[in-house]
N, C-alpha and C. Protein backbone atom coordinates (compact mmCIF):
# COMPACT_ATOMS: atom_id res chain seq x y z
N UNK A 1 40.19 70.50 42.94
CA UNK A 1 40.85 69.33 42.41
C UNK A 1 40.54 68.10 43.26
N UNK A 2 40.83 67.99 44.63
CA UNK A 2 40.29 67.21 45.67
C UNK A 2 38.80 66.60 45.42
N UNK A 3 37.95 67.71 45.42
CA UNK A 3 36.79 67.13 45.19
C UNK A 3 36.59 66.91 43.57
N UNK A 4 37.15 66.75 42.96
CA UNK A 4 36.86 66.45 41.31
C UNK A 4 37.43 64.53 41.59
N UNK A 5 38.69 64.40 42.52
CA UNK A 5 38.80 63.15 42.55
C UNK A 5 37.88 62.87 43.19
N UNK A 6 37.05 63.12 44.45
CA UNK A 6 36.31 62.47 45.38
C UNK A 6 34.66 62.14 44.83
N UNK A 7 34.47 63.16 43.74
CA UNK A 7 33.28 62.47 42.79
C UNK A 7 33.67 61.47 41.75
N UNK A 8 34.97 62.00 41.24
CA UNK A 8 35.16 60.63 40.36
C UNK A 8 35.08 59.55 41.31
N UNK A 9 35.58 59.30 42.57
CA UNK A 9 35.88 57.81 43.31
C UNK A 9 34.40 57.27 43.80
N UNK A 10 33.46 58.08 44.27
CA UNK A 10 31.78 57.84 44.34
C UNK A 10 31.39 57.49 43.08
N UNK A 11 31.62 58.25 42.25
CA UNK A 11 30.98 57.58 41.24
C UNK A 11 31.11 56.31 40.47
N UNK A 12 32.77 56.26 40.23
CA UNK A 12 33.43 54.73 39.47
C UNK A 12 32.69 53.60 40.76
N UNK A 13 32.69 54.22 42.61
CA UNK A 13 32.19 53.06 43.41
C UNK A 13 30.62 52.60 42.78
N UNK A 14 29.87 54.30 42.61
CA UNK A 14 28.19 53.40 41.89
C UNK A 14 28.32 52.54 40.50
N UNK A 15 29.27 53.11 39.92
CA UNK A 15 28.96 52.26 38.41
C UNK A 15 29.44 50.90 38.84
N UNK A 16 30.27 50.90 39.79
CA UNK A 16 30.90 49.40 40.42
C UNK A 16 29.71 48.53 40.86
N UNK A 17 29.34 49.27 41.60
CA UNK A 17 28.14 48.23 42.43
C UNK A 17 26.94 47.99 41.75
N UNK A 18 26.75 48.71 40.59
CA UNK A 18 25.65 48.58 40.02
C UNK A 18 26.00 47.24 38.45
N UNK A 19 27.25 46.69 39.00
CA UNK A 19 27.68 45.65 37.80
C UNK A 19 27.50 44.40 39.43
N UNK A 20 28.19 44.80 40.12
CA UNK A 20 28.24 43.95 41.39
C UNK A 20 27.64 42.67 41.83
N UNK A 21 26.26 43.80 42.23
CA UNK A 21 25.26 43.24 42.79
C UNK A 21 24.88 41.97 41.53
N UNK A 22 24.61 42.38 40.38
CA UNK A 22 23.85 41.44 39.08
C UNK A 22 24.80 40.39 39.26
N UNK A 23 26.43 40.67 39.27
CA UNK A 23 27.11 39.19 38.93
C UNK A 23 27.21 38.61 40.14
N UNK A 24 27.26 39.02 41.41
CA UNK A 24 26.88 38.07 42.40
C UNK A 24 25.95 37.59 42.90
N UNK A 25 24.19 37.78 42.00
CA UNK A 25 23.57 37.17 42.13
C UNK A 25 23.55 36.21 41.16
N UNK A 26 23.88 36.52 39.59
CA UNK A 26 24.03 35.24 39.22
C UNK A 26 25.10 34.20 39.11
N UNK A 27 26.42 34.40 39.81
CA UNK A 27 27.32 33.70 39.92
C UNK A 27 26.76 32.76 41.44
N UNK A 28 26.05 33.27 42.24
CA UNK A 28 25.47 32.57 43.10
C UNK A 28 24.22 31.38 42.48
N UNK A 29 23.69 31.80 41.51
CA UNK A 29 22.45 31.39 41.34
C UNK A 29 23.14 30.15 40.44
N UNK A 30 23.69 30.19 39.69
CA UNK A 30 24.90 29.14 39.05
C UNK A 30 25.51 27.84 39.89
N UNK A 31 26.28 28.72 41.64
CA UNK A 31 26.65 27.80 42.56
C UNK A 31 25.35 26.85 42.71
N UNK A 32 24.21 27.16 42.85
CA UNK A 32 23.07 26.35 43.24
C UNK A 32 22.29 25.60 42.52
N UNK A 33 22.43 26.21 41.22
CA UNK A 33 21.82 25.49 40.19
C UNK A 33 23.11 23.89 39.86
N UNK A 34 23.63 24.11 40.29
CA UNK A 34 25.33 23.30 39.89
C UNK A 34 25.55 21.88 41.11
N UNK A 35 24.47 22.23 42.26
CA UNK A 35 24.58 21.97 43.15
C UNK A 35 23.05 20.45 42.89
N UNK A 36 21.84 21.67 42.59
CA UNK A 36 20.66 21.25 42.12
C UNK A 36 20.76 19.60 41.47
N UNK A 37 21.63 20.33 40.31
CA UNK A 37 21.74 19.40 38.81
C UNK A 37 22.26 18.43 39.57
N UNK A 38 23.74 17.88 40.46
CA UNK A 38 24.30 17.07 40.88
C UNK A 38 23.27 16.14 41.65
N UNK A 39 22.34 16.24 42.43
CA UNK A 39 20.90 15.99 43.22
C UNK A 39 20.25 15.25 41.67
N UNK A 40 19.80 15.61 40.62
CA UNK A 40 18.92 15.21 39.65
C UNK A 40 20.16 14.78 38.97
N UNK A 41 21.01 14.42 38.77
CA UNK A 41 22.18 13.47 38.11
C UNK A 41 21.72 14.17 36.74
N UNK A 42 22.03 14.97 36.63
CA UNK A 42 22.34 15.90 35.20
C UNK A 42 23.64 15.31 34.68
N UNK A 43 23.29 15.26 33.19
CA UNK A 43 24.90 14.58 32.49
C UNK A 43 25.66 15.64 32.78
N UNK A 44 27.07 15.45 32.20
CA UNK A 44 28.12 16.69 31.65
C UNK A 44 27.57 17.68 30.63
N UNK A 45 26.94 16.42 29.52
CA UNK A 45 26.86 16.99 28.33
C UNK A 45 25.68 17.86 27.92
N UNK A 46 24.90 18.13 29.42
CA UNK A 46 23.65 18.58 29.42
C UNK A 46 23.74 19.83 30.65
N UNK A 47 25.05 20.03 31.15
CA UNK A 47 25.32 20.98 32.30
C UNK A 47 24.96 22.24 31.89
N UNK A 48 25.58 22.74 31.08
CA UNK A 48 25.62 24.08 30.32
C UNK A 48 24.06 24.53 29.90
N UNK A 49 23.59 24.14 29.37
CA UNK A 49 22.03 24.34 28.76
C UNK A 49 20.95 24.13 30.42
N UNK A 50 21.36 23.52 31.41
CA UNK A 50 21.04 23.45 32.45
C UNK A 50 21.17 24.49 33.00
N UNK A 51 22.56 25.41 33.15
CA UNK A 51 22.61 26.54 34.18
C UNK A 51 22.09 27.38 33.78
N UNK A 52 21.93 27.54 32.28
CA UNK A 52 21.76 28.36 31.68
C UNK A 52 20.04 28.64 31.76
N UNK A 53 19.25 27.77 31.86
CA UNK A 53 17.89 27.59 31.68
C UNK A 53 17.67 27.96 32.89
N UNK A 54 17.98 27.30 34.49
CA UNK A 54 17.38 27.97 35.78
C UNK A 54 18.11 29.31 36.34
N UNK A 55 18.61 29.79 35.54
CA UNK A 55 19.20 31.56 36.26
C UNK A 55 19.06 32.48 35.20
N UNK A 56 18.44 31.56 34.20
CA UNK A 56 17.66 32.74 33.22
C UNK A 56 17.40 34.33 33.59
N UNK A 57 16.92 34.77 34.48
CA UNK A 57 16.45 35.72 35.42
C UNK A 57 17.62 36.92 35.49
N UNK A 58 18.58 35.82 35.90
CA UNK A 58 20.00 36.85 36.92
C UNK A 58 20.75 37.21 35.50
N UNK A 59 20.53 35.91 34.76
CA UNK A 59 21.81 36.19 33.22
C UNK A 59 21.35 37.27 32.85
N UNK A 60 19.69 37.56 32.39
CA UNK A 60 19.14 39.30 31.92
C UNK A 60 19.82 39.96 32.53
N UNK A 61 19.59 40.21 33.59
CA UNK A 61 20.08 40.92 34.45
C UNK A 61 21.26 41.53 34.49
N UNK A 62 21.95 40.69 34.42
CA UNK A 62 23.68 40.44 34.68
C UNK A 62 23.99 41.28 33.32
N UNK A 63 23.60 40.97 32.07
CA UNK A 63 24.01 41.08 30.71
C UNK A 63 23.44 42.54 30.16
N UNK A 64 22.10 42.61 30.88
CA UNK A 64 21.60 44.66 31.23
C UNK A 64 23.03 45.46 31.80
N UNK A 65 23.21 44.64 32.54
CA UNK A 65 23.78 45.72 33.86
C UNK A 65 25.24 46.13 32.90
N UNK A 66 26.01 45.00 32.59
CA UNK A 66 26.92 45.16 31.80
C UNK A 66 26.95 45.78 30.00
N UNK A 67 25.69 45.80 29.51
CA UNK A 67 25.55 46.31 28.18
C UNK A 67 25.75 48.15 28.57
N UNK A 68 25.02 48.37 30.11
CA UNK A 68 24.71 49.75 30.24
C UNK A 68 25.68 49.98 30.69
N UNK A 69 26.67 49.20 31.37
CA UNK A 69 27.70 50.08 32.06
C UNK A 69 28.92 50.42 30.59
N UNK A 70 29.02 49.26 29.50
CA UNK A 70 29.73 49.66 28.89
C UNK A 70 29.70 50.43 27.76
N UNK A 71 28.27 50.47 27.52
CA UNK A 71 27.96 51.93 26.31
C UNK A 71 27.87 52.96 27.22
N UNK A 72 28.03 53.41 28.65
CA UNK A 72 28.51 54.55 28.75
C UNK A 72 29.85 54.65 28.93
N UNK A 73 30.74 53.90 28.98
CA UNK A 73 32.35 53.99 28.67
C UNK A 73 32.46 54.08 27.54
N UNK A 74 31.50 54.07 26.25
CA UNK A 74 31.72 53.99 25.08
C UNK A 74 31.65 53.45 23.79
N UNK A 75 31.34 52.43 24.20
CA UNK A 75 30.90 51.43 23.24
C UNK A 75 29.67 51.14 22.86
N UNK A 76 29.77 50.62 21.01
CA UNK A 76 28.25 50.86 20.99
C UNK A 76 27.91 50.05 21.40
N UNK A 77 26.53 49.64 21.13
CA UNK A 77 25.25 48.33 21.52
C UNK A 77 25.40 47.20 21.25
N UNK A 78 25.86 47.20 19.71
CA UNK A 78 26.16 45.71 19.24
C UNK A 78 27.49 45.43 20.04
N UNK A 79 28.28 46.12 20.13
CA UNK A 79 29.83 45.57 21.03
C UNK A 79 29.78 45.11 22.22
N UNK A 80 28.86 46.33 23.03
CA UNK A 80 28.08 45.94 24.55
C UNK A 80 28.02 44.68 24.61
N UNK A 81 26.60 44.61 23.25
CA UNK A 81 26.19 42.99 24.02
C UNK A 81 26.95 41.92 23.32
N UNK A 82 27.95 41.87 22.40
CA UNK A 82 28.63 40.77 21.96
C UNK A 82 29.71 40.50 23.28
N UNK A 83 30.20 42.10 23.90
CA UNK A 83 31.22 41.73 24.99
C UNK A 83 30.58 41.24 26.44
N UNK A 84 29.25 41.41 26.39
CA UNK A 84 28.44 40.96 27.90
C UNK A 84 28.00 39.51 27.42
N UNK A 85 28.06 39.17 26.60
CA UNK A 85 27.53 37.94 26.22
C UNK A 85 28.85 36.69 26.23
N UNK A 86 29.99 37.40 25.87
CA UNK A 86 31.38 36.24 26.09
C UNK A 86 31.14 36.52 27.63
N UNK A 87 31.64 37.73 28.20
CA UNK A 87 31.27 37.67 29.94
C UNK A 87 30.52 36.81 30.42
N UNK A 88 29.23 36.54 30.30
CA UNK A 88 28.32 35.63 31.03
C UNK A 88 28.32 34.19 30.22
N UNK A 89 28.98 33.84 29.13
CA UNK A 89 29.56 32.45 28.73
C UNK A 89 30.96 32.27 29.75
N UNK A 90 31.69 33.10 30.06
CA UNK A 90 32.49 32.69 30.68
C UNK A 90 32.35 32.27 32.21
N UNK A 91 31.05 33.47 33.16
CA UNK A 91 30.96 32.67 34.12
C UNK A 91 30.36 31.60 34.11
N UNK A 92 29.56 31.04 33.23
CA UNK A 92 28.77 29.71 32.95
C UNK A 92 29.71 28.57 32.95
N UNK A 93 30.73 28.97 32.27
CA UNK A 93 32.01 27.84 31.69
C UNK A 93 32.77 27.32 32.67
N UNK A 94 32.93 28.03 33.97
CA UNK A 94 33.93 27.89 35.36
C UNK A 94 32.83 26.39 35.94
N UNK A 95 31.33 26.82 36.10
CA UNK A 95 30.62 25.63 36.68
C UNK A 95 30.60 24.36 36.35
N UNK A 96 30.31 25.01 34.69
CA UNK A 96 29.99 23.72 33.61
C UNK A 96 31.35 23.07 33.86
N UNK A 97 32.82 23.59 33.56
CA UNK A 97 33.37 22.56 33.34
C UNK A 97 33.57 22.43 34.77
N UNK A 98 33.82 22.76 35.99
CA UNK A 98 33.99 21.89 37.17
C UNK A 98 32.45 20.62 37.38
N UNK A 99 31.50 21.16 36.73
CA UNK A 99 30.79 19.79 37.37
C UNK A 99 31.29 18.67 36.00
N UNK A 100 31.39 19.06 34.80
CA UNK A 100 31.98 17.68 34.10
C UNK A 100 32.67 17.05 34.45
N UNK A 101 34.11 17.88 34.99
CA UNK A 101 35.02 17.26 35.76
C UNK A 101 34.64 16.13 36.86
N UNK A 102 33.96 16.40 37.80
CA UNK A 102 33.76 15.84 39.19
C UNK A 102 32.86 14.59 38.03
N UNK A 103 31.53 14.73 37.51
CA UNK A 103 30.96 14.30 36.53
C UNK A 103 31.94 12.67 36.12
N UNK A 104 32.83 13.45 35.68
CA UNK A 104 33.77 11.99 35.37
C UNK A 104 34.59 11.70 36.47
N UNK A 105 35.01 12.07 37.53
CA UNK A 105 35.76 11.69 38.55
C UNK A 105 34.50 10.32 39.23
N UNK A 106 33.03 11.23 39.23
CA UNK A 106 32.23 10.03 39.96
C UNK A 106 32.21 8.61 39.03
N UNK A 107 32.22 9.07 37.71
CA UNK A 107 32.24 7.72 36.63
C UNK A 107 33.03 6.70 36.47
N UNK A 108 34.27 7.22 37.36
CA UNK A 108 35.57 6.44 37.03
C UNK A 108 35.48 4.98 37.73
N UNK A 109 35.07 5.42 39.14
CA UNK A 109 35.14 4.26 39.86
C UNK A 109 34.09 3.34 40.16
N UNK A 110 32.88 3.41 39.61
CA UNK A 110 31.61 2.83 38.89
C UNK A 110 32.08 2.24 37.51
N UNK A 111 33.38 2.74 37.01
CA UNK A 111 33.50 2.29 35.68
C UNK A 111 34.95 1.22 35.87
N UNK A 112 35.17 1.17 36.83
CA UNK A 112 36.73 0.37 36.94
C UNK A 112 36.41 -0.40 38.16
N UNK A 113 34.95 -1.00 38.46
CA UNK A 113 34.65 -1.74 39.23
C UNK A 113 35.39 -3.23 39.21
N UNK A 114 35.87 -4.00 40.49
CA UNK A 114 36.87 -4.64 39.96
C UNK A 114 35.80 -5.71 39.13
N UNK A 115 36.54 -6.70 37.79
CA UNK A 115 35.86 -7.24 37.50
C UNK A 115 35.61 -8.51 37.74
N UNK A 116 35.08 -9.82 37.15
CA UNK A 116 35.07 -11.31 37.52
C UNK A 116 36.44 -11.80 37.88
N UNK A 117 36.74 -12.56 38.72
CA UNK A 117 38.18 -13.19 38.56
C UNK A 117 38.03 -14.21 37.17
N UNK A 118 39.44 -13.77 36.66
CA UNK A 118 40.19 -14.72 35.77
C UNK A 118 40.64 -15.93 35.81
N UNK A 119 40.02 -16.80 35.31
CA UNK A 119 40.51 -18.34 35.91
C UNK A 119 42.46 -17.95 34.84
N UNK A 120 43.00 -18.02 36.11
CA UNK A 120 44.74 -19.03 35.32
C UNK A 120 44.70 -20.15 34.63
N UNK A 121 45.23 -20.15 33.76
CA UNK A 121 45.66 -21.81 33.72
C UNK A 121 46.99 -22.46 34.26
N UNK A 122 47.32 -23.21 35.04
CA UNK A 122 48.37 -23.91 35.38
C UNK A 122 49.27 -24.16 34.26
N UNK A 123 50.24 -24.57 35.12
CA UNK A 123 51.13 -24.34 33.43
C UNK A 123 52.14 -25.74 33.58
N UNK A 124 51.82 -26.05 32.52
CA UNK A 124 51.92 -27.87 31.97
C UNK A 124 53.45 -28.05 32.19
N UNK A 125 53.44 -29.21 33.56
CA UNK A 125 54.69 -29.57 33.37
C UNK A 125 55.08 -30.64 32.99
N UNK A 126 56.49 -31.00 31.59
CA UNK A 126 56.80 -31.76 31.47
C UNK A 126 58.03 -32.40 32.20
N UNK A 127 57.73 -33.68 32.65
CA UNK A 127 58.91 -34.44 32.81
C UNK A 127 60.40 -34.02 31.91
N UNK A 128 61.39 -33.74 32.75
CA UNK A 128 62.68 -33.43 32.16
C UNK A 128 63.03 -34.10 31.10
N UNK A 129 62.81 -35.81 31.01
CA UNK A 129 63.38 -36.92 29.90
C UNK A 129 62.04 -36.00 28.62
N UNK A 130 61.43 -35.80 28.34
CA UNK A 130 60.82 -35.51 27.49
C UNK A 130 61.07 -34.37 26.96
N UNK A 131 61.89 -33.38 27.42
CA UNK A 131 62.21 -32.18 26.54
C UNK A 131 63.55 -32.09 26.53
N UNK A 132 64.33 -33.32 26.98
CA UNK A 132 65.96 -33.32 26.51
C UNK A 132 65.94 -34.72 25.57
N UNK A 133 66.99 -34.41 24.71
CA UNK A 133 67.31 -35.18 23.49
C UNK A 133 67.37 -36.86 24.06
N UNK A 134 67.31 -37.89 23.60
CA UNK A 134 68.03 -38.99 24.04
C UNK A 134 69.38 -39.22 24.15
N UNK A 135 69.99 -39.99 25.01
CA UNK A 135 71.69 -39.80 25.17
C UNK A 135 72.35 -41.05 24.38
N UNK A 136 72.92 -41.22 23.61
CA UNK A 136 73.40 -42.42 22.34
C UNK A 136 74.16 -43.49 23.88
């Protein structure tokens, strides 16, 4: 019984590390690409299609590792990869929207630069006898 848990716990550790390794290389490869884009003033609206294009590599990867680990828990192929495919939109989505964010934090104050001064106009004073009635 002992050793029936002690292979299950080796084993759930390999199927672990063998998802591991893929998402911490491309959750790394994301930090840098995120890092990259900020250097080449990448829009917001162009972040996403950005991370997505330079970690090309790790996303295979990442989206293998997870199709195989979960059709052997059970699931078929098409489920695999519809559920590894929200997975790796979601780590994409944590970068994308923190660099939009910052993205518009840098815009704000480039955009609320103070502007020209406003000329006042002085403000017209009349003599008192001219805005009270005449006295009979």
């Amino acid at each position: 019984m002992i050793a029936l848990l002690a292979a299950s716990a080796i084993y759930m550790s390999a199927t672990q590390a063998a998802i591991s390794a893929p998402t911490d290389a491309f959750r790394g490869c994301l930090r840098e690409a995120a890092t990259k884009a900020k250097s080449e003033k990448v829009t917001g609206d162009g972040i996403e299609a950005y991370l997505k294009t330079a970690c090309t590599s790790q996303m295979g990867t990442l989206t293998d590792a997870l199709v195989a680990f979960r059709m052997k828990n059970g699931m078929t192929r098409k489920a695999a990869l519809a559920d590894a495919g929200m997975t790796v939109e979601d780590y994409v989505a944590t970068p994308s929207d923190n660099y939009k964010f910052m993205a518009s934090q840098d815009a704000k104050p480039a955009a609320a630069a103070p502007a020209a001064p406003v000329a006042t106009a002085k403000p017209v004073v009349t003599p008192a006898a001219a805005t009270q009635p005449p006295k009979p």
